[in-house]
N, C-alpha and C. Protein backbone atom coordinates (compact mmCIF):
# COMPACT_ATOMS: atom_id res chain seq x y z
N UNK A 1 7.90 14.09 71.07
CA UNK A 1 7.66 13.18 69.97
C UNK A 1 7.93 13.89 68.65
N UNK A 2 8.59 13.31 67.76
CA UNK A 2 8.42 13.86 66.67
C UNK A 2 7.28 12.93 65.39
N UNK A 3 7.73 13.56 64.36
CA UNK A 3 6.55 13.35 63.63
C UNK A 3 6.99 12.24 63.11
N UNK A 4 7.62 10.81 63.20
CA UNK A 4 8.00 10.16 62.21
C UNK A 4 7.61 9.04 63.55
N UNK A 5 7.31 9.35 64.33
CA UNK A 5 6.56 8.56 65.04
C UNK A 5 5.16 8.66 65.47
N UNK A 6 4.75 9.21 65.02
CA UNK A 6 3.27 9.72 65.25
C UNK A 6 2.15 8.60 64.72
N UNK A 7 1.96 8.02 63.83
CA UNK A 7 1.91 6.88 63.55
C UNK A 7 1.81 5.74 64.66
N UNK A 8 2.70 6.07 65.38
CA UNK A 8 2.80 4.52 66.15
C UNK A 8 2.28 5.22 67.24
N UNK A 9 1.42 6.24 67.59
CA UNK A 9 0.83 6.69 69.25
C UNK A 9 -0.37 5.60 68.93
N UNK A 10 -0.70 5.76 69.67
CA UNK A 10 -2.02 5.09 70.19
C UNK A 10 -3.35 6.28 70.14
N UNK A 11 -4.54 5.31 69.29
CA UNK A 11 -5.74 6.50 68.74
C UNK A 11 -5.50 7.28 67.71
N UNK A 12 -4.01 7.08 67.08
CA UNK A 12 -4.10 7.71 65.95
C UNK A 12 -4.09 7.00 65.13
N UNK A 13 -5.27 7.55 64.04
CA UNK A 13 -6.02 6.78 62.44
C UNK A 13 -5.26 7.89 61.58
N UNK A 14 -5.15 6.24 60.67
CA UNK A 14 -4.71 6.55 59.14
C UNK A 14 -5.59 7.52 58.00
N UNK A 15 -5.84 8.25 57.58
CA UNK A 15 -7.09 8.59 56.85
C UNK A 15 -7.21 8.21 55.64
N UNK A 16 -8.64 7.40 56.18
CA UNK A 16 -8.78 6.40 54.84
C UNK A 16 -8.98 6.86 53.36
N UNK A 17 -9.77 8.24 53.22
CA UNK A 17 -10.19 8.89 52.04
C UNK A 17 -9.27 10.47 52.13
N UNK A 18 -8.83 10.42 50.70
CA UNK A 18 -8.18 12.04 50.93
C UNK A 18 -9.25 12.73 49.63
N UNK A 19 -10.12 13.91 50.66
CA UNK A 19 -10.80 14.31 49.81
C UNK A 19 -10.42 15.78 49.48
N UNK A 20 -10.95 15.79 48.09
CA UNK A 20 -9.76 17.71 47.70
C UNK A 20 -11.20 18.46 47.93
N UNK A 21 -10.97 19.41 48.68
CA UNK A 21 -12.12 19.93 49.28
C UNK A 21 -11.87 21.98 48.39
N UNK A 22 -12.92 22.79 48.09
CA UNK A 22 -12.65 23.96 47.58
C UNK A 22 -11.55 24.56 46.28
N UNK A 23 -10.74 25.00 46.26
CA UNK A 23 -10.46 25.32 44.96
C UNK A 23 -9.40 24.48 44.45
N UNK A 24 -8.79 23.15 45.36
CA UNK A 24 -7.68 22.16 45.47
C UNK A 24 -8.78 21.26 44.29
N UNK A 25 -9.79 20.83 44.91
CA UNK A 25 -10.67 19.95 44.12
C UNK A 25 -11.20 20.29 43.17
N UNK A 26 -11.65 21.61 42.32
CA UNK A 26 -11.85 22.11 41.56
C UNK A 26 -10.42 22.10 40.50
N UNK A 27 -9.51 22.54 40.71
CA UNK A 27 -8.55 22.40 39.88
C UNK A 27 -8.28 21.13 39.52
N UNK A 28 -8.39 20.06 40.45
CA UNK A 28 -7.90 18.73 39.90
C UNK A 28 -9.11 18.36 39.54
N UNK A 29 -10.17 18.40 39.32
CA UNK A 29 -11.27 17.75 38.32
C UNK A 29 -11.27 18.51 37.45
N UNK A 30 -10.89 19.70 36.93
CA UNK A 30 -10.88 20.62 35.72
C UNK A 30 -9.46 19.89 34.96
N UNK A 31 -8.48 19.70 35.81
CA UNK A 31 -7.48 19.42 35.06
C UNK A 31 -7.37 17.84 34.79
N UNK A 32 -8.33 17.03 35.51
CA UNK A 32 -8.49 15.75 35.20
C UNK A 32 -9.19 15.54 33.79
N UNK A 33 -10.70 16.67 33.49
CA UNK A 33 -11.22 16.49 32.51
C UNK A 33 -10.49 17.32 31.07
N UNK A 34 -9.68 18.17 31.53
CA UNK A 34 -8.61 19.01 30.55
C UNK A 34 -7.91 17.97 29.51
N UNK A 35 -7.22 16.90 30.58
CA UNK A 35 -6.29 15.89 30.33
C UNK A 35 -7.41 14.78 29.80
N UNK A 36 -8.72 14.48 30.05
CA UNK A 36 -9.04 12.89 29.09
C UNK A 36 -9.40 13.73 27.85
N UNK A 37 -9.84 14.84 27.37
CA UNK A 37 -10.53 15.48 26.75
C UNK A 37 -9.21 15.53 25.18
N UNK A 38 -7.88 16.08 25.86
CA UNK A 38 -7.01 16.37 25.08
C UNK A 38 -6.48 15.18 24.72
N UNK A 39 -6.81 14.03 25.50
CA UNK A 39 -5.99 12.45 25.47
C UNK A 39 -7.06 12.19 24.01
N UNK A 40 -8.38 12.30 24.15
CA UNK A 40 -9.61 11.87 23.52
C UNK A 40 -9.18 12.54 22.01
N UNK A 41 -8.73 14.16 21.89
CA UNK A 41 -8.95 14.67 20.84
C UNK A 41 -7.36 13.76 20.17
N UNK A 42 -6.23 13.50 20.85
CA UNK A 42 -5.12 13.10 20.37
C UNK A 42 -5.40 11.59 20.02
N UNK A 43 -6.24 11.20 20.17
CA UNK A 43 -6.66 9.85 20.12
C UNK A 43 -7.52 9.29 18.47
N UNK A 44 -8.57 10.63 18.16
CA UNK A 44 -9.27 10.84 17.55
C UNK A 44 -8.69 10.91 16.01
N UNK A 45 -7.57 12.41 16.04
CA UNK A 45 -6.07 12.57 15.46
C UNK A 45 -5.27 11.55 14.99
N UNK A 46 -5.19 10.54 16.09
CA UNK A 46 -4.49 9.66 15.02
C UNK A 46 -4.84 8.55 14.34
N UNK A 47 -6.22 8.33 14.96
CA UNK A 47 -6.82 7.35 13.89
C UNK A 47 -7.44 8.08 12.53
N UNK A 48 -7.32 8.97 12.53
CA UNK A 48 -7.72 9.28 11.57
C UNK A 48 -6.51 9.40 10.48
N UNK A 49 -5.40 9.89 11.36
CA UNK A 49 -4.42 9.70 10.22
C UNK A 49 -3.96 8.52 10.09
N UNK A 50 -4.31 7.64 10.83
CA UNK A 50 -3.67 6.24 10.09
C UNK A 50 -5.17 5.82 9.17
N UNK A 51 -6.19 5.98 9.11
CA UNK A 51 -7.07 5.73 7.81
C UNK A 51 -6.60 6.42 7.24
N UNK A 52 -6.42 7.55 6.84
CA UNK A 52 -5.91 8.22 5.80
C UNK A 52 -4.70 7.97 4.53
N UNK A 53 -3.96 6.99 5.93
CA UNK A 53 -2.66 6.70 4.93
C UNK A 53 -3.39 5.12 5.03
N UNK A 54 -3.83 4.82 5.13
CA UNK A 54 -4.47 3.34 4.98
C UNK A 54 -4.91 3.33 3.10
N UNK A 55 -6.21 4.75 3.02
CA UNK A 55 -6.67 4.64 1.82
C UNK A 55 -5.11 5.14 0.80
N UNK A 56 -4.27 6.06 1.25
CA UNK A 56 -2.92 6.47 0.55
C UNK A 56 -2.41 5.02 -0.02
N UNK A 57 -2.11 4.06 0.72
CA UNK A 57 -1.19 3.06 0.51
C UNK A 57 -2.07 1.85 -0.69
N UNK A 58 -3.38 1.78 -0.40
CA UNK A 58 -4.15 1.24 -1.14
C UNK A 58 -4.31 1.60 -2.23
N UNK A 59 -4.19 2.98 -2.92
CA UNK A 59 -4.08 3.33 -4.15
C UNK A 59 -2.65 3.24 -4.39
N UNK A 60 -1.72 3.15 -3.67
CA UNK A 60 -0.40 2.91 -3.89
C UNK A 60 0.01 1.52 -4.89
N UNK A 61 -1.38 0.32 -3.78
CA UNK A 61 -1.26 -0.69 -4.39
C UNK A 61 -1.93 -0.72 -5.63
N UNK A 62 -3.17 -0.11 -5.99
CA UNK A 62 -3.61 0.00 -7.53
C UNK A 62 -2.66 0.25 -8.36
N UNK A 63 -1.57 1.63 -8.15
CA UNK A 63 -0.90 1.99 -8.94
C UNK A 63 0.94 0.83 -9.09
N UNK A 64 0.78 -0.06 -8.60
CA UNK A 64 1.81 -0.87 -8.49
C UNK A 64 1.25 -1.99 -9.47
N UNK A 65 0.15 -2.43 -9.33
CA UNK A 65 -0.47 -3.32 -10.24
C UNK A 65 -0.60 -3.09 -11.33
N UNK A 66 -1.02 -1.50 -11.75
CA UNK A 66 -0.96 -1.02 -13.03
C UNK A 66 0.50 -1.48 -13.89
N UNK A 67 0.96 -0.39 -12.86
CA UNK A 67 2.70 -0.11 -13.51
C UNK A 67 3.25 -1.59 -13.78
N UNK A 68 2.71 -3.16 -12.98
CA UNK A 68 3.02 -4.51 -13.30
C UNK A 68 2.69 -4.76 -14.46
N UNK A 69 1.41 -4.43 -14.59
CA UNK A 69 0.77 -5.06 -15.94
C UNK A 69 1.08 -4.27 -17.15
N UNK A 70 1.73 -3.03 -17.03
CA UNK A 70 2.25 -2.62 -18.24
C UNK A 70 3.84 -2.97 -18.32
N UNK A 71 4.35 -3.91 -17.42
CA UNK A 71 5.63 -3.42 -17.15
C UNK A 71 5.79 -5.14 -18.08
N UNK A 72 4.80 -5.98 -17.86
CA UNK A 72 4.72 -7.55 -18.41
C UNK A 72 4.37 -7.07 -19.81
N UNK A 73 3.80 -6.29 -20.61
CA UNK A 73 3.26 -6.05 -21.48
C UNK A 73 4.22 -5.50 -22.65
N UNK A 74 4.77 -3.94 -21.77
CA UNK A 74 6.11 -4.04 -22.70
C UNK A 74 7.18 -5.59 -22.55
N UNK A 75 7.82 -6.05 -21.89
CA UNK A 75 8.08 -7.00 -21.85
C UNK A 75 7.94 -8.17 -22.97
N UNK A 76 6.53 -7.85 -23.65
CA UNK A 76 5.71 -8.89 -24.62
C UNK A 76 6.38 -8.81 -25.66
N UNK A 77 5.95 -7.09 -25.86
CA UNK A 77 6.53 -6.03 -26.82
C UNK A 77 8.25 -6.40 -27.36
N UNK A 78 8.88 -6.39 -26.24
CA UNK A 78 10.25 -6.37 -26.67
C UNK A 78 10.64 -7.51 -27.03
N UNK A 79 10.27 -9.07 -26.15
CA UNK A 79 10.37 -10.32 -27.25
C UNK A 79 10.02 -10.46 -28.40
N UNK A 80 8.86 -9.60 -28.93
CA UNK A 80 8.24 -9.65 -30.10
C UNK A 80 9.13 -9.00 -31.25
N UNK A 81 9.68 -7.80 -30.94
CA UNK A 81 10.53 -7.17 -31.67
C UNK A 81 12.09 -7.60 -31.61
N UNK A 82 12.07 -8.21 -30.69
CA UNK A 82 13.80 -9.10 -30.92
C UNK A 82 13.81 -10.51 -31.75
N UNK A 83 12.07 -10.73 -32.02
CA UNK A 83 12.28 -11.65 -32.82
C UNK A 83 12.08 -11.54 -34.38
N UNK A 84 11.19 -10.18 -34.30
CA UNK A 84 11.58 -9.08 -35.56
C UNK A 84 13.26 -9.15 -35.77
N UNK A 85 13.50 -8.68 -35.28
CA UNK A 85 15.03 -8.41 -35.75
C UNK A 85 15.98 -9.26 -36.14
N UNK A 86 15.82 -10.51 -35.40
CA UNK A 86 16.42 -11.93 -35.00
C UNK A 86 16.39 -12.62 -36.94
N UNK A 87 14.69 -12.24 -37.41
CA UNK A 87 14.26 -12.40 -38.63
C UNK A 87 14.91 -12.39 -39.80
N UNK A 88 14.75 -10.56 -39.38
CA UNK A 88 15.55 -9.99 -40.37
C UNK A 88 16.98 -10.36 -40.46
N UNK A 89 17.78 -10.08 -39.33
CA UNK A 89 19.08 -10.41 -39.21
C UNK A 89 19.28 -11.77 -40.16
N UNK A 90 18.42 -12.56 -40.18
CA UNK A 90 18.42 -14.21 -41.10
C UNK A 90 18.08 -14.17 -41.87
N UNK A 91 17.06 -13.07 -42.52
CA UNK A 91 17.12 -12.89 -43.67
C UNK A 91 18.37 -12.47 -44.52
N UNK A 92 18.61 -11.48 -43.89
CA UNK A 92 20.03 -10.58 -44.57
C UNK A 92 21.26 -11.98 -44.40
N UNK A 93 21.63 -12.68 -43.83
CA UNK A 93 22.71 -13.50 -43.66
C UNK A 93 22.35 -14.79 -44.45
N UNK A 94 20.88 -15.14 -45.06
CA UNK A 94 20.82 -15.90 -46.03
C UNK A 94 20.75 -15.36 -47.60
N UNK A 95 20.78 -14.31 -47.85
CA UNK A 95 21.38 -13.33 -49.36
C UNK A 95 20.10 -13.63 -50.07
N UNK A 96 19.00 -13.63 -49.47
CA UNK A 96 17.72 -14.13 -50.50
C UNK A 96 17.55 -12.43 -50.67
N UNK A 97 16.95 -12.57 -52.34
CA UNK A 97 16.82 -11.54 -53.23
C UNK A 97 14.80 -11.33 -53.59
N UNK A 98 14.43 -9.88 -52.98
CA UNK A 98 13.14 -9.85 -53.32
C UNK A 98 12.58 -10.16 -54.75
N UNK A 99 11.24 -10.70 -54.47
CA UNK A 99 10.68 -11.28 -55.59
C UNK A 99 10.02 -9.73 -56.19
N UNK A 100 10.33 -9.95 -57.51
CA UNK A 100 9.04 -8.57 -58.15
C UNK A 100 7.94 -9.36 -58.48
N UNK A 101 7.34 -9.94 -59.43
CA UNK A 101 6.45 -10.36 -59.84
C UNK A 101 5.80 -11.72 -59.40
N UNK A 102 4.86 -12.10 -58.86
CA UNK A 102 4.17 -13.18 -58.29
C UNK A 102 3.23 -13.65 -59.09
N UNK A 103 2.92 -14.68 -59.27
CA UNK A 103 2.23 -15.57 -60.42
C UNK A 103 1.76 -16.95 -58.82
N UNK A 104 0.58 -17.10 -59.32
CA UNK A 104 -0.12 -18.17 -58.55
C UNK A 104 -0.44 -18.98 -59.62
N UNK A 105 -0.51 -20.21 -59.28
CA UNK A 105 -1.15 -21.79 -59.98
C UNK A 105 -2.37 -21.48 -59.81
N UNK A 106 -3.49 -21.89 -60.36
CA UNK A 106 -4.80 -22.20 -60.18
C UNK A 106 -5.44 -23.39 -60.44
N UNK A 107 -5.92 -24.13 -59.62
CA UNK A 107 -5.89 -25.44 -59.86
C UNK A 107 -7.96 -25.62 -59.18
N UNK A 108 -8.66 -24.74 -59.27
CA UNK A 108 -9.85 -25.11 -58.94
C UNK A 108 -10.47 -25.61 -60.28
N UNK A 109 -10.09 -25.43 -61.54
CA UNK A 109 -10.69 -26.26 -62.75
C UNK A 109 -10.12 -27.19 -63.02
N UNK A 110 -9.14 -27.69 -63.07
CA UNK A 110 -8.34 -28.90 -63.25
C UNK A 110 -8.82 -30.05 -62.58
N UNK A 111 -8.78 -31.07 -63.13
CA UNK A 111 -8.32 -32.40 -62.56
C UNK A 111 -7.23 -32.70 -62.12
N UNK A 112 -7.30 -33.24 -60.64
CA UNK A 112 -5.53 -33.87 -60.74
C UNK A 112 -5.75 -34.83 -60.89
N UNK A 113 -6.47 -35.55 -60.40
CA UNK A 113 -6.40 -37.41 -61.11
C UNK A 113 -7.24 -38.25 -61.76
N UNK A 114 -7.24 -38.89 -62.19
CA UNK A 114 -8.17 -39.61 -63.62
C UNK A 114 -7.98 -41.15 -62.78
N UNK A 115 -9.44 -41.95 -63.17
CA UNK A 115 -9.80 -43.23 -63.14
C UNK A 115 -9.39 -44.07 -64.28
């Protein structure tokens, strides 16, 4: 008989449990707990670096909001001063000549109209 029939004799059992018996079983439960231990610490590792860049990206977003609200602000700035200029430019192209001396009406003693 060879062994690839052994199986099919008669009275021979399958073995239901394979147990690691002496320094076979010792190595594979050392290296079973080796392996969840290092799975556990790699596990640990990367949640921590994804909070990390969690709080990174969140000040990312503060600093994006900033840089918006100054970015609308100059923005304000520069319509304001193109309409400075826009001004002037209409001043100068209508040839009006500065006033020196200013004189006001005063009209809080006066009457303007009579019965």
């Amino acid at each position: 008989m060879t062994k690839y029939n052994l199986p099919f004799r008669k009275g021979f059992n399958f073995p239901r449990k394979i147990r690691f018996k002496g320094l076979a079983g010792k190595v594979f439960w050392s290296g079973f707990v080796l392996l969840f231990a290092s799975s556990l610490v790699i596990y640990l590792f990367q949640v921590n670096t994804i909070a990390a860049k969690g709080f990174h990206v969140r000040e990312l977003e503060k600093q994006i909001s900033q840089v918006k609200e100054n970015n609308e602000k100059l923005k304000l700035q520069v319509v304001e001063m193109r309409s400075m200029t826009d001004l002037s430019e209409r001043v100068e192209n209508l040839q009006m000549v500065e006033v020196d001396k200013i004189t006001y009406y005063d009209t809080a003693g006066q009457v303007v109209a009579r019965k």
